[in-house]
PDB file of N, CA and C in Angstrom:
ATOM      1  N   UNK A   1       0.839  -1.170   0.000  1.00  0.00           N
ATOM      2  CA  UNK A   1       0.000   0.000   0.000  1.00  0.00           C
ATOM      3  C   UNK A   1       0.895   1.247   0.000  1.00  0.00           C
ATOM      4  N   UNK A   2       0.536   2.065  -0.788  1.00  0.00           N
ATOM      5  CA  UNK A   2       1.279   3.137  -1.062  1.00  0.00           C
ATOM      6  C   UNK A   2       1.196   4.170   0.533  1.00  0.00           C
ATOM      7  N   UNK A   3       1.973   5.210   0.520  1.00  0.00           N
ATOM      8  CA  UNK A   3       2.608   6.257   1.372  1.00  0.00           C
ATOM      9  C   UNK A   3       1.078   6.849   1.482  1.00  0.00           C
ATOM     10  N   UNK A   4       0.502   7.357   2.855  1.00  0.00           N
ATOM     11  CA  UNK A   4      -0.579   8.012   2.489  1.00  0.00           C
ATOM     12  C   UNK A   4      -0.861   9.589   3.239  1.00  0.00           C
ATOM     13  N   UNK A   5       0.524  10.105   3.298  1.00  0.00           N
ATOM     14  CA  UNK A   5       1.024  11.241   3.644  1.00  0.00           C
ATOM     15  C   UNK A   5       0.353  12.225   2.610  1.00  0.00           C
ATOM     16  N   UNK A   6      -0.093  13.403   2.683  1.00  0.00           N
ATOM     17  CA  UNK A   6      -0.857  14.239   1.546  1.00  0.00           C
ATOM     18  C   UNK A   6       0.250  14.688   1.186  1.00  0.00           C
ATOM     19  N   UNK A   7       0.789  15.003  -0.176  1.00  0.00           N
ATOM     20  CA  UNK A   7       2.284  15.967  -0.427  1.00  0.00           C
ATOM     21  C   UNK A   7       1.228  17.024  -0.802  1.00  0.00           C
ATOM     22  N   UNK A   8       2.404  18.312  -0.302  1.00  0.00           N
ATOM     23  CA  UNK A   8       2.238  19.745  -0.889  1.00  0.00           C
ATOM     24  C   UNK A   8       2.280  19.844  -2.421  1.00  0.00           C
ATOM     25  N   UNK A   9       1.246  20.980  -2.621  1.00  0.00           N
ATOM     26  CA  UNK A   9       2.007  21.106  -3.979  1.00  0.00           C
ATOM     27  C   UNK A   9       2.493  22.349  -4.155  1.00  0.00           C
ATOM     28  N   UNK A  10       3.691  22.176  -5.798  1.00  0.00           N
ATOM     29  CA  UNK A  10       4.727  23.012  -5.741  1.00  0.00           C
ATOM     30  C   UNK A  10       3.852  24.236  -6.344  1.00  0.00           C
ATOM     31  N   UNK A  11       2.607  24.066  -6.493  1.00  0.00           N
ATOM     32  CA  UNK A  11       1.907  25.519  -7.744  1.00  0.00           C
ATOM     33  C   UNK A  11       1.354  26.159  -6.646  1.00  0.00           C
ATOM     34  N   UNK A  12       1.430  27.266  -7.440  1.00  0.00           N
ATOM     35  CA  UNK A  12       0.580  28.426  -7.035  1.00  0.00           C
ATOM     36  C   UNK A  12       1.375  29.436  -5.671  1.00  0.00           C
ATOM     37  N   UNK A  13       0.117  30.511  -5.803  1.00  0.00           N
ATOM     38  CA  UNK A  13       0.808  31.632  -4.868  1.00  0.00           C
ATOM     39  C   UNK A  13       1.165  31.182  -3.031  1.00  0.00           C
ATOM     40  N   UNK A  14       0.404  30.259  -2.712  1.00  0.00           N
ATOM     41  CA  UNK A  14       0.524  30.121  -1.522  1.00  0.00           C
ATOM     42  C   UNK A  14       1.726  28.786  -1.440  1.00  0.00           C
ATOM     43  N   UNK A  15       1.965  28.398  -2.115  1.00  0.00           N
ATOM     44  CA  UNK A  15       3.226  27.367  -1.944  1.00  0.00           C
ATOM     45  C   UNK A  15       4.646  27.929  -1.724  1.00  0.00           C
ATOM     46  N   UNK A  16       4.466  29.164  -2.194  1.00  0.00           N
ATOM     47  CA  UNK A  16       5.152  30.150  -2.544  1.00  0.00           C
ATOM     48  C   UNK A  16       6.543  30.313  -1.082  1.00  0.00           C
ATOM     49  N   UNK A  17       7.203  30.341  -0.978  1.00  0.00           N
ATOM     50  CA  UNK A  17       8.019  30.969   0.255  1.00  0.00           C
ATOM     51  C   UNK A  17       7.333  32.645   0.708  1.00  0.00           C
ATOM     52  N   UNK A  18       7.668  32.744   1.972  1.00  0.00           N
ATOM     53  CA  UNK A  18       7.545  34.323   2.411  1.00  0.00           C
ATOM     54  C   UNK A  18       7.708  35.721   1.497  1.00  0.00           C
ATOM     55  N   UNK A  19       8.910  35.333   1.677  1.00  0.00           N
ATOM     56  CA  UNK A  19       9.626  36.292   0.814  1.00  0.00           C
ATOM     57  C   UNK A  19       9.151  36.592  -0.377  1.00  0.00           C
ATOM     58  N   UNK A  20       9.337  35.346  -1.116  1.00  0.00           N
ATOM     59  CA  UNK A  20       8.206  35.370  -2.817  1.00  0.00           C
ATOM     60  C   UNK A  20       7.304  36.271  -2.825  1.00  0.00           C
ATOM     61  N   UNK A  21       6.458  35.735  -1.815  1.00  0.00           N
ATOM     62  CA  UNK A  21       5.150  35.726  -1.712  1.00  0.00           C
ATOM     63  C   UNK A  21       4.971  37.728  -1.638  1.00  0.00           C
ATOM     64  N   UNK A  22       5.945  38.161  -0.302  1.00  0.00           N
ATOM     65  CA  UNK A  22       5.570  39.661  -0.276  1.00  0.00           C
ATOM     66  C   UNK A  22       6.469  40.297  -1.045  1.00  0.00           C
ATOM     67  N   UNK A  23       7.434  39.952  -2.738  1.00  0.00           N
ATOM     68  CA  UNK A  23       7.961  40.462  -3.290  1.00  0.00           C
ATOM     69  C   UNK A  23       6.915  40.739  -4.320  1.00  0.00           C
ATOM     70  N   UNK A  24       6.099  39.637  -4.719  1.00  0.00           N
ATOM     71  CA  UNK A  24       5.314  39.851  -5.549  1.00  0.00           C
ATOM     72  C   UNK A  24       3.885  40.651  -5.000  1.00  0.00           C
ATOM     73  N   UNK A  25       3.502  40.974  -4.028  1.00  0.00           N
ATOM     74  CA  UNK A  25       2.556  41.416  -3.417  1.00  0.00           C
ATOM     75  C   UNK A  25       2.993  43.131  -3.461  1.00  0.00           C
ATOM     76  N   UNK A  26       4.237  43.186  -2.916  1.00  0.00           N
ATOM     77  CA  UNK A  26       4.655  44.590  -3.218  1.00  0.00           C
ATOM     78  C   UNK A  26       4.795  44.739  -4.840  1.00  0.00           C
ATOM     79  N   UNK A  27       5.354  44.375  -5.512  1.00  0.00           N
ATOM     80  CA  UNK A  27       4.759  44.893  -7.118  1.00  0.00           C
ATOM     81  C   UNK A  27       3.316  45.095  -7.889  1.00  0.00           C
ATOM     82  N   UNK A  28       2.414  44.278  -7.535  1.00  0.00           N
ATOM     83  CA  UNK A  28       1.205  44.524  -7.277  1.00  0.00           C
ATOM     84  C   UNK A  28       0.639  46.521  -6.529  1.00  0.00           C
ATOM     85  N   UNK A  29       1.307  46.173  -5.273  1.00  0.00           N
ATOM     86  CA  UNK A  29       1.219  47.272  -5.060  1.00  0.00           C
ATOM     87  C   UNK A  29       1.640  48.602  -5.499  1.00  0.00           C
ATOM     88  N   UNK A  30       2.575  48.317  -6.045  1.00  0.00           N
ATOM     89  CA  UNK A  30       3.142  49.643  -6.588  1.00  0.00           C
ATOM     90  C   UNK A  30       2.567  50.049  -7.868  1.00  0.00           C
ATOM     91  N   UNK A  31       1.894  48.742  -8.828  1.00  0.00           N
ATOM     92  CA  UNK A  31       1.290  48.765  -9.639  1.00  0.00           C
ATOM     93  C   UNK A  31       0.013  49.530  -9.581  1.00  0.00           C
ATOM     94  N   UNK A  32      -0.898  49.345  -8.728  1.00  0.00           N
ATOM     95  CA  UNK A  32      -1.736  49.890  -8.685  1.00  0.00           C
ATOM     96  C   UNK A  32      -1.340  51.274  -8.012  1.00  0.00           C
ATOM     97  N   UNK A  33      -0.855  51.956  -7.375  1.00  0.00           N
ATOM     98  CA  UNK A  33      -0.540  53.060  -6.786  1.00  0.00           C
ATOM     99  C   UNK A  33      -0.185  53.988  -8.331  1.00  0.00           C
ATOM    100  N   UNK A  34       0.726  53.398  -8.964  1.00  0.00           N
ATOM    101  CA  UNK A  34       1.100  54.076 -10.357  1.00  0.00           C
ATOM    102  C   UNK A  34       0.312  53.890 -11.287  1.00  0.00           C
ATOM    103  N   UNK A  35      -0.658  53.276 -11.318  1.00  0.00           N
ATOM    104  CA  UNK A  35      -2.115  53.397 -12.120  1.00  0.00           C
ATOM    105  C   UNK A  35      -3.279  54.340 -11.816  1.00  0.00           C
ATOM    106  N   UNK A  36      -3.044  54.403 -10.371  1.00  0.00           N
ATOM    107  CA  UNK A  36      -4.450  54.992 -10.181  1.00  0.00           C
ATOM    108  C   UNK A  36      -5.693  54.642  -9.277  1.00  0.00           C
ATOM    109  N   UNK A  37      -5.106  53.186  -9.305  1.00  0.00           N
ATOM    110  CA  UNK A  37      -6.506  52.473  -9.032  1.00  0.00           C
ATOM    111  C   UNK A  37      -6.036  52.193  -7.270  1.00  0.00           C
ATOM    112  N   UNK A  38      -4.931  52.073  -6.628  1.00  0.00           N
ATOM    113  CA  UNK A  38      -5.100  52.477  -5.100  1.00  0.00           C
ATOM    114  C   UNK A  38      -6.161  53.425  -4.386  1.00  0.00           C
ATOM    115  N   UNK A  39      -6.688  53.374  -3.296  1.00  0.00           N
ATOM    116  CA  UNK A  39      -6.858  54.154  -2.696  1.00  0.00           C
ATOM    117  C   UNK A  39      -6.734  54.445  -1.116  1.00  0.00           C
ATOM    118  N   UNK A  40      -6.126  55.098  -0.427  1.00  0.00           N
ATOM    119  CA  UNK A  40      -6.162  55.410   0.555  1.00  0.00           C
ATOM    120  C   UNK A  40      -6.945  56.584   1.436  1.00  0.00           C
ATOM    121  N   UNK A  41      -7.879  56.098   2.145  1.00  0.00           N
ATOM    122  CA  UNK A  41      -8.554  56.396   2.906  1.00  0.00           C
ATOM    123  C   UNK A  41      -7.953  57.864   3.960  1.00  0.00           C
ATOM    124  N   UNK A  42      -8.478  58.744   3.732  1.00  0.00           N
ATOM    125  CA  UNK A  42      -7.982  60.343   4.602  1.00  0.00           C
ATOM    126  C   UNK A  42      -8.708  60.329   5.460  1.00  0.00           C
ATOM    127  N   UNK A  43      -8.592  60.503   6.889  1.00  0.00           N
ATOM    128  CA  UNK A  43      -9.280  60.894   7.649  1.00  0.00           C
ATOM    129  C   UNK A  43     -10.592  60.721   8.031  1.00  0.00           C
ATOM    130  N   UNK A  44     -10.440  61.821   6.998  1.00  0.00           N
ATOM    131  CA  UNK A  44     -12.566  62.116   6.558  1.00  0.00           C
ATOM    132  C   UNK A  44     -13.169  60.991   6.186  1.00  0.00           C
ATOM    133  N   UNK A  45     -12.700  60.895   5.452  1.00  0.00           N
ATOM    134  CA  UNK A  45     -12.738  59.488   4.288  1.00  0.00           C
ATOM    135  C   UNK A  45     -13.775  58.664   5.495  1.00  0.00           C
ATOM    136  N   UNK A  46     -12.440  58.316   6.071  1.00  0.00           N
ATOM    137  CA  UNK A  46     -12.589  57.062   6.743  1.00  0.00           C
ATOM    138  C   UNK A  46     -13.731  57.215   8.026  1.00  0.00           C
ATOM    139  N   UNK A  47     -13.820  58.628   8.320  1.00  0.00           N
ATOM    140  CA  UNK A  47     -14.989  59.204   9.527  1.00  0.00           C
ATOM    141  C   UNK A  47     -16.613  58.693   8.369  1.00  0.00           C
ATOM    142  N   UNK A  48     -16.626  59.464   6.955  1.00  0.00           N
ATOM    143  CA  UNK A  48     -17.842  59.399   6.731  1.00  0.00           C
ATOM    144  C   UNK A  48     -18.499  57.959   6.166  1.00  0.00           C
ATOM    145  N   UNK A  49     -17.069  57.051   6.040  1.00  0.00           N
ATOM    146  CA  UNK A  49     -17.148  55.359   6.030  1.00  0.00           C
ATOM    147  C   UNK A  49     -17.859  54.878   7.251  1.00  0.00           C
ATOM    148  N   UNK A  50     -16.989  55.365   7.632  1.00  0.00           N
ATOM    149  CA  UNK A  50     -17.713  54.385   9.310  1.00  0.00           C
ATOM    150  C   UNK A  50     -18.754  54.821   9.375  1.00  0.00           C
ATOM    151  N   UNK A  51     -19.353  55.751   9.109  1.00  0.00           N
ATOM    152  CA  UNK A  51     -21.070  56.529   9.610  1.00  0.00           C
ATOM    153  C   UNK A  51     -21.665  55.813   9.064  1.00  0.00           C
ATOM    154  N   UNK A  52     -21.541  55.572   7.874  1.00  0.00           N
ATOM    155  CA  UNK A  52     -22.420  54.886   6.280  1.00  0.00           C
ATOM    156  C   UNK A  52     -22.538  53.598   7.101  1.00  0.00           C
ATOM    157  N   UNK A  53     -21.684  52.958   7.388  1.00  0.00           N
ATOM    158  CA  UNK A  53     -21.814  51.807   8.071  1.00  0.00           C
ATOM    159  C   UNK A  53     -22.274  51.664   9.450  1.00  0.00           C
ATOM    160  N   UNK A  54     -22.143  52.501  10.105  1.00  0.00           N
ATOM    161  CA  UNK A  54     -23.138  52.244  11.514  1.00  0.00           C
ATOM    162  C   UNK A  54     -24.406  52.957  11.264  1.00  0.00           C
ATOM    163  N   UNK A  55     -24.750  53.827   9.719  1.00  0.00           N
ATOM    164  CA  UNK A  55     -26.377  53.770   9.999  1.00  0.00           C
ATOM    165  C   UNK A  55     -26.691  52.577   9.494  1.00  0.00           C
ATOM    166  N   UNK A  56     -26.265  52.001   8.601  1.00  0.00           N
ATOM    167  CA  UNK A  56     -26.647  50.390   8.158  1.00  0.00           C
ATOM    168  C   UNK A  56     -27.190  49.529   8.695  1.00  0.00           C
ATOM    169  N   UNK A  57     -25.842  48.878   9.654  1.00  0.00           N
ATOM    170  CA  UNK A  57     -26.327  48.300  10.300  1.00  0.00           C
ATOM    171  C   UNK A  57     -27.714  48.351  11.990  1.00  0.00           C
ATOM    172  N   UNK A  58     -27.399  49.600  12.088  1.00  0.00           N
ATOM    173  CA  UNK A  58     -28.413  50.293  13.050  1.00  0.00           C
ATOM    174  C   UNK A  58     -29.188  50.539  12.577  1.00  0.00           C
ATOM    175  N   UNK A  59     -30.080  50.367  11.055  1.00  0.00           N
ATOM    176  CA  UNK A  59     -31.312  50.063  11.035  1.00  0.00           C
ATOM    177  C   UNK A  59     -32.011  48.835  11.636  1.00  0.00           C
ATOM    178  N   UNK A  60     -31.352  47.625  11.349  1.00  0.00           N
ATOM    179  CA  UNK A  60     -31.966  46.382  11.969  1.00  0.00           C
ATOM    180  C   UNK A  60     -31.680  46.456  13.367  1.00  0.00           C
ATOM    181  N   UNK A  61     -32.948  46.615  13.834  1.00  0.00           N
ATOM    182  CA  UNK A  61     -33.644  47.003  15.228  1.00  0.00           C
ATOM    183  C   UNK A  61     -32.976  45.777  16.473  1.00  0.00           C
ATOM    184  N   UNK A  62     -33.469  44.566  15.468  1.00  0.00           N
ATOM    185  CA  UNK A  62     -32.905  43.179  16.399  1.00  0.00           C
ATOM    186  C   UNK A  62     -31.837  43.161  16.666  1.00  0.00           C
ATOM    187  N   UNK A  63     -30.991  43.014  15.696  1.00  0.00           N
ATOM    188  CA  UNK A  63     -29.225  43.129  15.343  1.00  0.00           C
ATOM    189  C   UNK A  63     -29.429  43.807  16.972  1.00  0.00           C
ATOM    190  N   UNK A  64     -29.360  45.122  16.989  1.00  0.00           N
ATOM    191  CA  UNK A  64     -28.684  46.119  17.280  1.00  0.00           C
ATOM    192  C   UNK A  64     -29.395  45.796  19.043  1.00  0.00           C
ATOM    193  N   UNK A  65     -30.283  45.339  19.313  1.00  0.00           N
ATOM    194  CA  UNK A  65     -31.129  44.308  20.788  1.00  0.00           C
ATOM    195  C   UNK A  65     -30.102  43.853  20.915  1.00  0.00           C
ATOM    196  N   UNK A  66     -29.746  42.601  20.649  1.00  0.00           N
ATOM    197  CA  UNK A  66     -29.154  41.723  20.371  1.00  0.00           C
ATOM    198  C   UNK A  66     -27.416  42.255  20.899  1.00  0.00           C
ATOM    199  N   UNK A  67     -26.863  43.095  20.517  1.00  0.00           N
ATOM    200  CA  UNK A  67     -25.674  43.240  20.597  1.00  0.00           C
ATOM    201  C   UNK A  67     -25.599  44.187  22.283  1.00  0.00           C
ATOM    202  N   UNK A  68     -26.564  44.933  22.327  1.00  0.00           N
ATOM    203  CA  UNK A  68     -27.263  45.679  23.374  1.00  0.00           C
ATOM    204  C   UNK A  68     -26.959  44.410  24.502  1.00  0.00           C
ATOM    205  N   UNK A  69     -28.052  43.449  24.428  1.00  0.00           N
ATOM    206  CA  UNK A  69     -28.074  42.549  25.578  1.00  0.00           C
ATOM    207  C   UNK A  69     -27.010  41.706  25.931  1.00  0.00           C
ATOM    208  N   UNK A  70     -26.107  41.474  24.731  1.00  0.00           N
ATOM    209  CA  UNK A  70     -24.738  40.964  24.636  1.00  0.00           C
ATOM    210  C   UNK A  70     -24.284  41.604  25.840  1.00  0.00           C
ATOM    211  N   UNK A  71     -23.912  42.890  25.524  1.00  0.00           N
ATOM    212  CA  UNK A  71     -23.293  43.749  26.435  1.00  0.00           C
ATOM    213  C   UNK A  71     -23.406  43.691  27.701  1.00  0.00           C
ATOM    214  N   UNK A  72     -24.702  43.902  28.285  1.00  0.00           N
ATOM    215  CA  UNK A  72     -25.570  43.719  28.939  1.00  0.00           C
ATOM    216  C   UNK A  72     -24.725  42.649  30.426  1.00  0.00           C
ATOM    217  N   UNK A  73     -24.903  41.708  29.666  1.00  0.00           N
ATOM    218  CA  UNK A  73     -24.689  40.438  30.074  1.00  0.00           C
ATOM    219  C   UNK A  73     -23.221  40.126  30.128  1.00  0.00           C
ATOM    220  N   UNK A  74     -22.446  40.499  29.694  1.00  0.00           N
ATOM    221  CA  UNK A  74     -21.103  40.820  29.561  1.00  0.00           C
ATOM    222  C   UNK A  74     -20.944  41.723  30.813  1.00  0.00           C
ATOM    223  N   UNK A  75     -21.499  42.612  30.939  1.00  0.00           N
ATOM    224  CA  UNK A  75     -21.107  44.084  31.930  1.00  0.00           C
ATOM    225  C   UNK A  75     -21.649  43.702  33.796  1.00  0.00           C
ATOM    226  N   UNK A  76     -22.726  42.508  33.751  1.00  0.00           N
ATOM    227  CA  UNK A  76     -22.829  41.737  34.714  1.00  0.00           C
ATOM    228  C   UNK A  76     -22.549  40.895  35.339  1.00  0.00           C
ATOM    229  N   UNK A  77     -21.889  40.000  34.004  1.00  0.00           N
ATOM    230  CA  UNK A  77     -21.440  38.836  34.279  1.00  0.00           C
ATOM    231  C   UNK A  77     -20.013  39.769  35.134  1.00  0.00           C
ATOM    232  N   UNK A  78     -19.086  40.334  34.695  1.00  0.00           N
ATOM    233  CA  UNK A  78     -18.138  40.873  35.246  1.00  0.00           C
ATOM    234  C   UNK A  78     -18.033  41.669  36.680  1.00  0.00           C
ATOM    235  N   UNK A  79     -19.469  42.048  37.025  1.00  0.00           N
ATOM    236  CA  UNK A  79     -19.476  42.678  38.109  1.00  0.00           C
ATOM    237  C   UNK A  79     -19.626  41.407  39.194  1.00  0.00           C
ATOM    238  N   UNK A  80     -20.495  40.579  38.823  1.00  0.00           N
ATOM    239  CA  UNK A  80     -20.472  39.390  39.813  1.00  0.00           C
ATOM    240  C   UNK A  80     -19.373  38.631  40.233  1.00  0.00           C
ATOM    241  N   UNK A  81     -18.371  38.636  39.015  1.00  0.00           N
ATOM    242  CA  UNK A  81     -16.901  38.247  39.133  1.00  0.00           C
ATOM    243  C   UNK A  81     -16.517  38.713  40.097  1.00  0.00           C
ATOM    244  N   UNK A  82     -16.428  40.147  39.773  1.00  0.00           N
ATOM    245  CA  UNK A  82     -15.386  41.162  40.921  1.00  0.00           C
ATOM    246  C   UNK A  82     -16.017  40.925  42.218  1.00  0.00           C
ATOM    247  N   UNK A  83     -17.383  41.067  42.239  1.00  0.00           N
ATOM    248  CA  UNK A  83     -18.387  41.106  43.668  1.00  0.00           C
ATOM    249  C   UNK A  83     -17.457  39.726  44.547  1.00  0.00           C
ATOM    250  N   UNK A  84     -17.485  38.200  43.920  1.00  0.00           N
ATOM    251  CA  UNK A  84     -17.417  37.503  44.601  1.00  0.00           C
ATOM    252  C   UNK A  84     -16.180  37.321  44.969  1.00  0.00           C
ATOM    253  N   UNK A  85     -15.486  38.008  43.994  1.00  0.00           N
ATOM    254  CA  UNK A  85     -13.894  37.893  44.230  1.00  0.00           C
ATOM    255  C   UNK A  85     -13.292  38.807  45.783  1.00  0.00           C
ATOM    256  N   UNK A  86     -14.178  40.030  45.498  1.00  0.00           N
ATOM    257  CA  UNK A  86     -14.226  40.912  46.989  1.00  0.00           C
ATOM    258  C   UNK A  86     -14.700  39.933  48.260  1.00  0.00           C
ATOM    259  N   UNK A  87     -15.710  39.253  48.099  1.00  0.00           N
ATOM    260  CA  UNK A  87     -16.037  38.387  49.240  1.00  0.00           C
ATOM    261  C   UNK A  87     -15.341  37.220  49.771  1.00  0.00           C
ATOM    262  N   UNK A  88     -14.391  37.254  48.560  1.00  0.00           N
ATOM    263  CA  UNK A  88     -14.028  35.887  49.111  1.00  0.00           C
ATOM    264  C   UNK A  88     -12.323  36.392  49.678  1.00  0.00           C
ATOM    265  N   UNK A  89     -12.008  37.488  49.217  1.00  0.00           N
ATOM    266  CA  UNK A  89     -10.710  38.818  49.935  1.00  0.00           C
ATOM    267  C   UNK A  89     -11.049  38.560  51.399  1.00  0.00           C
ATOM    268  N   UNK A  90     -12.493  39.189  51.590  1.00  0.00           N
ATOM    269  CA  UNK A  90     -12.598  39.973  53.165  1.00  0.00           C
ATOM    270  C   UNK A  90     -13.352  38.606  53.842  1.00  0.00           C
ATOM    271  N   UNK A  91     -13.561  37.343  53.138  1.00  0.00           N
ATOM    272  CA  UNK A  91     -13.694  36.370  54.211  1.00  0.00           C
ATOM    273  C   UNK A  91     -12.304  35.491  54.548  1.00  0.00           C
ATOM    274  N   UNK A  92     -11.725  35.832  53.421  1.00  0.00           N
ATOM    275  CA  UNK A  92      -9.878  35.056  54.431  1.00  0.00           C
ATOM    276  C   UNK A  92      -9.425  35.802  55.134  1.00  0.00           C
ATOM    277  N   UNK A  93      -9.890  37.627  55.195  1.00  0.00           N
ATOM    278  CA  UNK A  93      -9.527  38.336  56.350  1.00  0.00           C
ATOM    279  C   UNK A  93     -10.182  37.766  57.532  1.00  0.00           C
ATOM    280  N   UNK A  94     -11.043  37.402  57.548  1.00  0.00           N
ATOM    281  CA  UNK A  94     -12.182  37.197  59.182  1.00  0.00           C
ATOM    282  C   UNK A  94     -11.885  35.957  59.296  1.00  0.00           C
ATOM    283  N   UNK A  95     -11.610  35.191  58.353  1.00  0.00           N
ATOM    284  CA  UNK A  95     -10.666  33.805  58.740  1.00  0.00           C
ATOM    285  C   UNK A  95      -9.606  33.458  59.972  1.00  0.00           C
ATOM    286  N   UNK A  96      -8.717  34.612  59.248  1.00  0.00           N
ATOM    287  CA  UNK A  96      -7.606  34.301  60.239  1.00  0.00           C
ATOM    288  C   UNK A  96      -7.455  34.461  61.620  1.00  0.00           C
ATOM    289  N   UNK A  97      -6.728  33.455  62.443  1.00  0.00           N
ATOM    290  CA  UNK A  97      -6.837  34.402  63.903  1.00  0.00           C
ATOM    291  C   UNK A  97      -6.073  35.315  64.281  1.00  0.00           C
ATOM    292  N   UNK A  98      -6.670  36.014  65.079  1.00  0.00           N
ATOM    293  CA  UNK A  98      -5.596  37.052  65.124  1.00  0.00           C
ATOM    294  C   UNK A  98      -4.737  36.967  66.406  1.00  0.00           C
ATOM    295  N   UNK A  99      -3.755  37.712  65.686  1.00  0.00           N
ATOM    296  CA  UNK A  99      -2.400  37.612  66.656  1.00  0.00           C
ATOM    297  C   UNK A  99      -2.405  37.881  68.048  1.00  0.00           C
ATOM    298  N   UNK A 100      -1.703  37.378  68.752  1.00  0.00           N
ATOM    299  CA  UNK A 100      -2.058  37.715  70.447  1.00  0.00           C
ATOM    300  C   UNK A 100      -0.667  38.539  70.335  1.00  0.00           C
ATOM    301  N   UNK A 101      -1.109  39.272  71.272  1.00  0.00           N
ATOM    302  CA  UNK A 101       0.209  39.860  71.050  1.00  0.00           C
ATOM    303  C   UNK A 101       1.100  39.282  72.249  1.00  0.00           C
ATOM    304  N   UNK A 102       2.147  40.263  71.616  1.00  0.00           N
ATOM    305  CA  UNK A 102       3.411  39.602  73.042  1.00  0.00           C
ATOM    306  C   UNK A 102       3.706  40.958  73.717  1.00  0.00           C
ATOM    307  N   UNK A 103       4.072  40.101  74.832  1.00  0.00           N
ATOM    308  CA  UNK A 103       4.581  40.586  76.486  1.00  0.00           C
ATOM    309  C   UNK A 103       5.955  41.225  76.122  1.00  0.00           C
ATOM    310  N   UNK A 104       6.166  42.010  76.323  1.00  0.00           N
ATOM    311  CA  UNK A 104       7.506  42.175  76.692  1.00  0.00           C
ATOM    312  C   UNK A 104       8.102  43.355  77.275  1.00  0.00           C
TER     313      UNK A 104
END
């Protein structure tokens, strides 16, 4: 019965070594930068992107419940953490006995 190890194969971009891989990725890039067709995002740009996209998705009412109660539940679950973590501080304080003192 033959070897039943999967071999790599030698094609394509991802077989590629590192290096290859972001030599040819940077020519690409430069390609498009000296064409035209790059674009980089200014500031603004990128302020009136994000708006476009959070009225979007903040139309769907549920979605936006939904991520609400996430939170929610997240922001409680954490307080109960801390709560019990405090209780369980100031009951190894009342635990211990306390020191007698000494004579001297």
């Amino acid at each position: 019965m033959p070897d039943q190890t999967p071999q790599r194969s030698t094609r394509g971009f991802a077989s590629m070594d590192e290096d290859k891989q972001r030599a040819i990725a940077a020519k690409g890039g430069r390609a498009a930068h000296a064409s035209g067709n790059a674009h980089e995002f200014s500031p603004a740009e990128a302020r009136i992107a994000g708006r476009k996209g959070g009225e979007a998705i903040s139309r769907n009412r549920q979605h936006m419940a939904a991520i609400g109660r996430e939170g929610g539940h997240a922001r409680h679950a954490n307080a109960r953490q801390q709560q019990a973590q405090q209780n369980e501080g100031s009951a190894e304080q009342h635990s211990v006995e306390p020191r007698q003192r000494q004579q001297g």
